[in-house]
C-alpha atoms as a PDB file:
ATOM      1  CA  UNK A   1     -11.800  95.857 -67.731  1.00  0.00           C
ATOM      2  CA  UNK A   2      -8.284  97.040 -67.474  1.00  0.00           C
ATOM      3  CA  UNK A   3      -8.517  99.859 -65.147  1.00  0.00           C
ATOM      4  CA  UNK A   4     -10.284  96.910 -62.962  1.00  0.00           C
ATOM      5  CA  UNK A   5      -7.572  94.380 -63.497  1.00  0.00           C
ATOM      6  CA  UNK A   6      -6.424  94.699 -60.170  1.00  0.00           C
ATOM      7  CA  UNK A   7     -10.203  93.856 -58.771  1.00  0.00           C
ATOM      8  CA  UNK A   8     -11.345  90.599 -58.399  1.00  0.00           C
ATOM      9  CA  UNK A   9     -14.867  90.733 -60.731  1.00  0.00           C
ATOM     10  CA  UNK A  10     -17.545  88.190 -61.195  1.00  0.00           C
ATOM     11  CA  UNK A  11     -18.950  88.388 -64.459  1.00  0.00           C
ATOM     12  CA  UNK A  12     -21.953  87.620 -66.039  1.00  0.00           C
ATOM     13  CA  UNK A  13     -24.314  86.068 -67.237  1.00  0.00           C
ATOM     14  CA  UNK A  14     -22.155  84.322 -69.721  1.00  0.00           C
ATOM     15  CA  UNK A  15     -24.234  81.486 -71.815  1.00  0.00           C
ATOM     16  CA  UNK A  16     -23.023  79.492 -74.569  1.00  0.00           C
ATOM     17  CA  UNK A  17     -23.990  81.835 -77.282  1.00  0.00           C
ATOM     18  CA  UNK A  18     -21.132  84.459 -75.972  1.00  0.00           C
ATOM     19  CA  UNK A  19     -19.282  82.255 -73.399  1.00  0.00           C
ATOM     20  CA  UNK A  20     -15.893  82.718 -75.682  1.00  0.00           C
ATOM     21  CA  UNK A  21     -15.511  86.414 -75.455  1.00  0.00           C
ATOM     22  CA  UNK A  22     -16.492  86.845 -72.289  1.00  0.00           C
ATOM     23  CA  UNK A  23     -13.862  83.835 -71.006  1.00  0.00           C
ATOM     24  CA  UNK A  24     -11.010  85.390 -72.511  1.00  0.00           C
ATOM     25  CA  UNK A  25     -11.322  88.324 -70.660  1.00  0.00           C
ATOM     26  CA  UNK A  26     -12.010  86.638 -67.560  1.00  0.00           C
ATOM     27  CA  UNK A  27      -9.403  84.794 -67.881  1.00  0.00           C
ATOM     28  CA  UNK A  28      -6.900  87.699 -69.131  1.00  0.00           C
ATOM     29  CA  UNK A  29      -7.820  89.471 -65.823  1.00  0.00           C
ATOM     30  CA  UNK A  30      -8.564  86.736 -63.585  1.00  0.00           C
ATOM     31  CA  UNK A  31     -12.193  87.718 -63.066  1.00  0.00           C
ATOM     32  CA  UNK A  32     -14.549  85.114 -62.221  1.00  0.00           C
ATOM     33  CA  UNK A  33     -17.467  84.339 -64.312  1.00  0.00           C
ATOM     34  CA  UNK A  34     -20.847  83.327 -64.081  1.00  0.00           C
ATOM     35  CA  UNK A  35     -22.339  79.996 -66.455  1.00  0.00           C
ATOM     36  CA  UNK A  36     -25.829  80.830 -66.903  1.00  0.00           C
ATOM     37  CA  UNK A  37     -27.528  77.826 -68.327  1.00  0.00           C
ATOM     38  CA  UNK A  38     -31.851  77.254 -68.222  1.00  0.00           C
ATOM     39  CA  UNK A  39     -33.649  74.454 -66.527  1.00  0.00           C
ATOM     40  CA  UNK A  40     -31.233  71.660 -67.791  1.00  0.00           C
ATOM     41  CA  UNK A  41     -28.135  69.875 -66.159  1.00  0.00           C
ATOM     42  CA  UNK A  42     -26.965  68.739 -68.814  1.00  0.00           C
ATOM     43  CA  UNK A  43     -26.935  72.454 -70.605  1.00  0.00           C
ATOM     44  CA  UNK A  44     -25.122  73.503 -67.196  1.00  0.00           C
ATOM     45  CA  UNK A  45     -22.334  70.474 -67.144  1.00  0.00           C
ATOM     46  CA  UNK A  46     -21.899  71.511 -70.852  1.00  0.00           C
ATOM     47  CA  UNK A  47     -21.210  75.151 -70.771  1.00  0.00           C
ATOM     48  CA  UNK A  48     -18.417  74.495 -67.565  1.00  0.00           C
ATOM     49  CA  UNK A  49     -16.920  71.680 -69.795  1.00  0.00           C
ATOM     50  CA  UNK A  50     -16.705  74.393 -72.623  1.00  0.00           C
ATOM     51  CA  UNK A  51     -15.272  77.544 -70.219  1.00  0.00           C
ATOM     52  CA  UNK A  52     -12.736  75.006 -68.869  1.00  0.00           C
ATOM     53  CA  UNK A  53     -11.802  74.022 -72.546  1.00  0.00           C
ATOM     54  CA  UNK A  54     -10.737  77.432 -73.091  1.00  0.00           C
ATOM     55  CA  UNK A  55      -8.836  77.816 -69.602  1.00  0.00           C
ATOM     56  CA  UNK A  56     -11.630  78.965 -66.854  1.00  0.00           C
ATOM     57  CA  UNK A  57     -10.315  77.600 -64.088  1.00  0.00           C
ATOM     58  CA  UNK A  58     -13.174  75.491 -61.871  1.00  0.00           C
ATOM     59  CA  UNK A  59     -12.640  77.839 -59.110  1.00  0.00           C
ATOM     60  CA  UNK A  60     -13.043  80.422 -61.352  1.00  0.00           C
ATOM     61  CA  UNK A  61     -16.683  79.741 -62.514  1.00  0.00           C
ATOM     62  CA  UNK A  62     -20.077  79.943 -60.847  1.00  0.00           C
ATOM     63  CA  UNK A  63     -22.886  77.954 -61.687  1.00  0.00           C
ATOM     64  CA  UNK A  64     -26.001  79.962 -62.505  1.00  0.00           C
ATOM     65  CA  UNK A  65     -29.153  77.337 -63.246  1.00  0.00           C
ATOM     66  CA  UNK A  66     -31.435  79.955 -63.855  1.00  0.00           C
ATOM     67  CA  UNK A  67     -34.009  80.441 -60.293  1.00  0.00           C
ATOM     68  CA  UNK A  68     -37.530  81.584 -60.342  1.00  0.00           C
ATOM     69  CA  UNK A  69     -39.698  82.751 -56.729  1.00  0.00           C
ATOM     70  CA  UNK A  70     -41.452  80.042 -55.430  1.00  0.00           C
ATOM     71  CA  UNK A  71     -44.768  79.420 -56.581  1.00  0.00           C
ATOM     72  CA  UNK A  72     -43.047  80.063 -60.230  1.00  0.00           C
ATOM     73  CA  UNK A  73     -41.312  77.012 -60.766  1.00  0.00           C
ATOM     74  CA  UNK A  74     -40.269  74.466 -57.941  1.00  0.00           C
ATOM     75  CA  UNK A  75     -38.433  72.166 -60.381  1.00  0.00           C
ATOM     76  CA  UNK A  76     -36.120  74.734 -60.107  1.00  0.00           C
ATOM     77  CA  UNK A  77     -35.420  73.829 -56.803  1.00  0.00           C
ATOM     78  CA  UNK A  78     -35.849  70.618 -57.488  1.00  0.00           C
ATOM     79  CA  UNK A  79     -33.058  71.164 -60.723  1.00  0.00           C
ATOM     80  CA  UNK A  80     -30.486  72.281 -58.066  1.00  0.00           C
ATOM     81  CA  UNK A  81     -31.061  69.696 -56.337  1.00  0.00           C
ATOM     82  CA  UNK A  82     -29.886  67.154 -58.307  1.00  0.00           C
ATOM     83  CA  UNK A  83     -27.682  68.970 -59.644  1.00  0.00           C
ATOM     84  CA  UNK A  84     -25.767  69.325 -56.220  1.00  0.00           C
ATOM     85  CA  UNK A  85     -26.105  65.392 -55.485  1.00  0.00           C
ATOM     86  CA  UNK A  86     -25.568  64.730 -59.415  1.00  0.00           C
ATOM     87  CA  UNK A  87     -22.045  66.677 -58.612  1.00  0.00           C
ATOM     88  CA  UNK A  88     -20.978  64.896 -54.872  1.00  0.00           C
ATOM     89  CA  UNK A  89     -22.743  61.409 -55.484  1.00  0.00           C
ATOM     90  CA  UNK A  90     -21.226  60.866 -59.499  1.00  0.00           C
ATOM     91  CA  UNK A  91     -18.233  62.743 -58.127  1.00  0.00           C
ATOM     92  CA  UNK A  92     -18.900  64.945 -61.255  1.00  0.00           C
ATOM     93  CA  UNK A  93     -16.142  67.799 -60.884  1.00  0.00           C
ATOM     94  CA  UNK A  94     -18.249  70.250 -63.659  1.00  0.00           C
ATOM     95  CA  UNK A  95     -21.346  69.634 -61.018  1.00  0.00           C
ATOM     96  CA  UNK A  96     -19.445  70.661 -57.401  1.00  0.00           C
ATOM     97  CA  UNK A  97     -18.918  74.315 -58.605  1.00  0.00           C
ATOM     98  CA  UNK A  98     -20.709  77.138 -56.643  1.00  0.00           C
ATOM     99  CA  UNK A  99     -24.172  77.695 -57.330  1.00  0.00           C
ATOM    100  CA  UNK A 100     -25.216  81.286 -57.608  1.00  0.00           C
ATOM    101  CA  UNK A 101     -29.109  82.010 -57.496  1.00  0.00           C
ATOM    102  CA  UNK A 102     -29.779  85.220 -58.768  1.00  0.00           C
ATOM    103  CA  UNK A 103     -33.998  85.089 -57.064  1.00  0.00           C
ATOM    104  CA  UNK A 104     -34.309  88.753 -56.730  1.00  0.00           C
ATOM    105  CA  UNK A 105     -35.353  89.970 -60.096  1.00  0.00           C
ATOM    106  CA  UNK A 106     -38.335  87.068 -60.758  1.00  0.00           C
ATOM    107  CA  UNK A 107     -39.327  87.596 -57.012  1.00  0.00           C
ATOM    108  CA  UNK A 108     -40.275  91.300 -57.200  1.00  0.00           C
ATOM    109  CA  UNK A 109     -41.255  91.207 -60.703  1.00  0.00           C
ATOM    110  CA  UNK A 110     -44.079  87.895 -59.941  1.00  0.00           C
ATOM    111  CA  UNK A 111     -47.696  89.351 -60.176  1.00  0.00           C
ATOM    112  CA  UNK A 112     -48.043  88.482 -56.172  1.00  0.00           C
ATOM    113  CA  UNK A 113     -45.614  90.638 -54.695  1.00  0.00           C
ATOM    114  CA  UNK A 114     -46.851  93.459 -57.415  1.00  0.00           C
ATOM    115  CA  UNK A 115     -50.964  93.258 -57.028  1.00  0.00           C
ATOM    116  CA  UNK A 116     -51.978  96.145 -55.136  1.00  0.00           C
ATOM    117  CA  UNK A 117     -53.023  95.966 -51.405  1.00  0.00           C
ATOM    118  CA  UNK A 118     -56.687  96.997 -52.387  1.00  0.00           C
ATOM    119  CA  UNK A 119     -56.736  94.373 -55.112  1.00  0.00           C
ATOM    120  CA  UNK A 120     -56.281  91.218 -53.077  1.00  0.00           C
ATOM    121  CA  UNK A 121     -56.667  89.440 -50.165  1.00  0.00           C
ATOM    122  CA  UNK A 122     -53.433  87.981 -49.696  1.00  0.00           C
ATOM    123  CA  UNK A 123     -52.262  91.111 -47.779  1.00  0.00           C
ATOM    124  CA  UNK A 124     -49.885  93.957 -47.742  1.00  0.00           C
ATOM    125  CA  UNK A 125     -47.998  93.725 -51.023  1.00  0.00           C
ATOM    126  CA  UNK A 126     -44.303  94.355 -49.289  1.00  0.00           C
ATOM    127  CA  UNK A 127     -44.851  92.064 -46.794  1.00  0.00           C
ATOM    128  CA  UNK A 128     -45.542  89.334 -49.008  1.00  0.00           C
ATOM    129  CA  UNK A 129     -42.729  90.337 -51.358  1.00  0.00           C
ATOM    130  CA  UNK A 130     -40.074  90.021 -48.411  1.00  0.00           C
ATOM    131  CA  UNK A 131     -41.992  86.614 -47.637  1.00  0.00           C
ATOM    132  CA  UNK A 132     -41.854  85.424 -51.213  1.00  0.00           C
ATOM    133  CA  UNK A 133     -37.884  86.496 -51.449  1.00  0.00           C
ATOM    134  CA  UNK A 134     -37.268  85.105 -47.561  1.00  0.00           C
ATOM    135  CA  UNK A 135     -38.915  81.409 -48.636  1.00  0.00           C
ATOM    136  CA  UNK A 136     -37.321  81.307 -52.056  1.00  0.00           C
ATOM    137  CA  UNK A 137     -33.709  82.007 -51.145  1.00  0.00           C
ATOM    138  CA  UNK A 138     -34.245  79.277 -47.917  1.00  0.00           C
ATOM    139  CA  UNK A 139     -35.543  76.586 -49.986  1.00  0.00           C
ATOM    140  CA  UNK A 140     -32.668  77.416 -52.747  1.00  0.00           C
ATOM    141  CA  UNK A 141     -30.436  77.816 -49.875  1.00  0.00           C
ATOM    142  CA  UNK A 142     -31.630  74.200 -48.527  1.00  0.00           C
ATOM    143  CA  UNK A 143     -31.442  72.862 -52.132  1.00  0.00           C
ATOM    144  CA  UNK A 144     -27.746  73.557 -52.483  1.00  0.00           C
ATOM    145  CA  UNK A 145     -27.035  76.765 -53.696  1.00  0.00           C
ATOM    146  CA  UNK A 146     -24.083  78.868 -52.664  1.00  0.00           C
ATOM    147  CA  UNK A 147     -24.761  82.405 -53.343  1.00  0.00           C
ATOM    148  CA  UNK A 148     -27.913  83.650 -52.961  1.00  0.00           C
ATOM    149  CA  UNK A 149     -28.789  86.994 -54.741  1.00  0.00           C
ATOM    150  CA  UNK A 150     -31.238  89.436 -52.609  1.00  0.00           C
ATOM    151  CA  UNK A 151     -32.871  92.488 -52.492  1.00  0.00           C
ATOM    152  CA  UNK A 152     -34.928  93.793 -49.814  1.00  0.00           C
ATOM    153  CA  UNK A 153     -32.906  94.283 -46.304  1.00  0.00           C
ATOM    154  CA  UNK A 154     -35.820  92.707 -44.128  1.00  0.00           C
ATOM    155  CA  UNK A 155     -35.903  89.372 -46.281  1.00  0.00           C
ATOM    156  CA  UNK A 156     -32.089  88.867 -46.140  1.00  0.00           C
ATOM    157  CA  UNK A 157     -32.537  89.289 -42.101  1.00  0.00           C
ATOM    158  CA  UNK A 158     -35.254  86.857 -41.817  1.00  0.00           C
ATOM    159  CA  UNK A 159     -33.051  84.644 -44.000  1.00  0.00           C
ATOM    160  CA  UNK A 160     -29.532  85.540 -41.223  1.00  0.00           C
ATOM    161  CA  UNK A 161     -32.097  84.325 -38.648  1.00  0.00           C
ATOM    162  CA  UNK A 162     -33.205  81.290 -39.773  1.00  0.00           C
ATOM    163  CA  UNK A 163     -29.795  80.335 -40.911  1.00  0.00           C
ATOM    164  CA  UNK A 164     -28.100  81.170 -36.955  1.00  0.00           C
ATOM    165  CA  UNK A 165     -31.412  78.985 -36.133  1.00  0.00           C
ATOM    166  CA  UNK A 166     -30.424  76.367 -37.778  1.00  0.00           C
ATOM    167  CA  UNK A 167     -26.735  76.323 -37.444  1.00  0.00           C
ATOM    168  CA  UNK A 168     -27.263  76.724 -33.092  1.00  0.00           C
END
């Protein structure tokens, strides 16, 4: 990381099994690192309380709550949810960090987007794999989160639409 000490990183995932190594060396070259944390707000408060104990600055840390496509898991959705309103309504500080949703991976990896055109009648397999990532990232886009992590060029322009769409 030295030779990249003049960069401005994100790094990550960073849970609470490793969180001190990693935060010393974000912190030593004022990288910014991402708090991974599954399914629980509680789990997520608790890791930010722990990188800030150490000296993470809050605008130094990203909240990752762990995202799944949809159809594979809307209480994730539903998790960022509350955590956003847990964060602005409790005026919870370790809840108003950025949330980073990192979709692409369990999107193209989700037996739908990977069952063979022949094999199914739910049509062409791309096509429904830049529909799956398109109505993921919206609804965790709608649900609070930040940073939305994509992969296929057509999704992330159906998702620049309907975000000028809604913004007009």
């Amino acid at each position: 990381m030295r030779g990249l000490s003049d960069k401005r990183l994100i790094i990550g995932p960073v849970e609470e099994k490793d969180y001190k190594k990693i935060a010393a060396a974000t912190i030593a070259y004022k990288h910014t690192v991402i708090a991974s944390s599954p399914i629980d707000i509680n789990l997520a408060k608790q890791l930010n309380i722990l990188l800030g104990n150490l000296g993470v600055a809050d605008d130094m840390i990203l909240m990752d709550p762990t995202v799944s496509g949809i159809g594979y898991g809307w209480n994730t959705v539903i998790r960022d949810r509350r955590m956003r309103m847990a964060g602005l309504t409790q005026q919870d500080e370790k809840l108003q960090l950025p949330i980073i949703c990192n979709l692409s991976k369990e999107v193209w990896k989700s037996k739908e987007v990977n069952q063979p055109d022949n094999d199914s009648n739910i049509g062409n397999a791309k096509n429904r794999g830049i529909l799956m990532e398109a109505m993921s990232a919206m609804a965790l886009l709608l649900a609070g989160g930040d940073i939305i992590i994509m992969r296929h060029p057509e999704a992330i322009e159906l998702i620049k639409e309907m975000v000028v769409d809604l913004t007009a």
